[in-house]
Protein backbone atom coordinates (compact mmCIF):
# COMPACT_ATOMS: atom_id res chain seq x y z
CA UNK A 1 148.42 173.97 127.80
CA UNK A 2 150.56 171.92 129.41
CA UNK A 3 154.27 172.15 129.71
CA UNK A 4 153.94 175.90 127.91
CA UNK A 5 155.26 177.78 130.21
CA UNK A 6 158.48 176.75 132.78
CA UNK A 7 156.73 178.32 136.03
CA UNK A 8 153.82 180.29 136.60
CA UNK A 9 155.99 183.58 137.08
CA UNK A 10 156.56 182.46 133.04
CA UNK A 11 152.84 182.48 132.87
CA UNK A 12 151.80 185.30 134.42
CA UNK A 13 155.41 187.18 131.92
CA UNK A 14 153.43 185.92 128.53
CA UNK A 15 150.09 186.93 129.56
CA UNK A 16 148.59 183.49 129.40
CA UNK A 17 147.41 183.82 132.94
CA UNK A 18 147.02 187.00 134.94
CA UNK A 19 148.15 187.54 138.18
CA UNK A 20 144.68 187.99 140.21
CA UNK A 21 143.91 184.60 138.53
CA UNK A 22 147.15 182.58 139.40
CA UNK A 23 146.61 184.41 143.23
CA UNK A 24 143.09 183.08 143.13
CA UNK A 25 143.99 179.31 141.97
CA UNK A 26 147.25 179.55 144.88
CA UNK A 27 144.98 180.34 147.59
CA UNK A 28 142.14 178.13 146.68
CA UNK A 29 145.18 174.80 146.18
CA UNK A 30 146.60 176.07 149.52
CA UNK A 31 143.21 175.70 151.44
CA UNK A 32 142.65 172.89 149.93
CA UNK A 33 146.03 171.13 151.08
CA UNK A 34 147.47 170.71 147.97
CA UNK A 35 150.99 172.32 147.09
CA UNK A 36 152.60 173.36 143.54
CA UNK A 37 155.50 171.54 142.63
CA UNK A 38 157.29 173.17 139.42
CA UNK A 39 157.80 171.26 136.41
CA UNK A 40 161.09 171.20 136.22
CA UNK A 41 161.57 169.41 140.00
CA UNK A 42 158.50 166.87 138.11
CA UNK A 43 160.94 165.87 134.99
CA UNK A 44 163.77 165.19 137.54
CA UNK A 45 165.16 161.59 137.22
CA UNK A 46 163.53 159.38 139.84
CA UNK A 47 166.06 157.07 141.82
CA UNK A 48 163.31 155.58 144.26
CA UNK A 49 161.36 152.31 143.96
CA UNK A 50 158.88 152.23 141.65
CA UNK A 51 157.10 149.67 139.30
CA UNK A 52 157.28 152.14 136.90
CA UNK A 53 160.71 151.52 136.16
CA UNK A 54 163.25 150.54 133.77
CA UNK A 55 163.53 146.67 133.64
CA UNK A 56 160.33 145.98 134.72
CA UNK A 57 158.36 143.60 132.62
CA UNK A 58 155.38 145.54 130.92
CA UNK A 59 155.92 149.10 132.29
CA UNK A 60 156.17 151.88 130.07
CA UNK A 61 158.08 154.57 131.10
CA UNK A 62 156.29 158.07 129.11
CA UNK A 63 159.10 160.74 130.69
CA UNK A 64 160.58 163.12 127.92
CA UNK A 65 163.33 165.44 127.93
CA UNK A 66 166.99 164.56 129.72
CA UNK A 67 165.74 161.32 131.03
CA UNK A 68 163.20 159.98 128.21
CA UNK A 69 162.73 156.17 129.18
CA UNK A 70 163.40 156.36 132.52
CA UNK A 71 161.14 157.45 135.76
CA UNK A 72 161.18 160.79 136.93
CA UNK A 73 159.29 162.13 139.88
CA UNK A 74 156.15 162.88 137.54
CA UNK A 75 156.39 158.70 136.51
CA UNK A 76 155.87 158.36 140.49
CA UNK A 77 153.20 160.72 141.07
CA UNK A 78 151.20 160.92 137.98
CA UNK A 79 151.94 157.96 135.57
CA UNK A 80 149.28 155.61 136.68
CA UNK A 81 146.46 158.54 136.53
């Protein structure tokens, strides 16, 4: 479930995912490219350009926590998926 746990290390602490399994998804993201990016650094406030946010004309800003309303690095990665 999303936003459940804080980390993975959180993860791996409640049981929800074990550790050969979070090794196994690592390696397979890493040779793939990709790279994790905790939550927490996600739900940052965003102070870069974007069209995403605040006082623009139709956008909808969906960020929660500390900055509700406004963009945060996951509004300028993810919101447009």
């Amino acid at each position: 479930m999303p936003d459940s746990h804080a980390d993975l290390d959180d993860a791996v602490a409640d049981g929800a995912l074990s550790a050969a399994d979070r090794r196994r998804v690592e390696t397979a993201l890493a040779e793939l490219g990709c790279r994790i990016v905790p939550l927490r650094l996600l739900h940052l406030r965003y102070d870069g350009v974007t069209w995403l946010a605040d006082g623009v004309p139709g956008a909808s800003v969906l960020s929660y926590g500390p900055h509700a309303g406004e963009a945060t690095w996951w509004t300028r990665f993810f919101e447009h998926l």
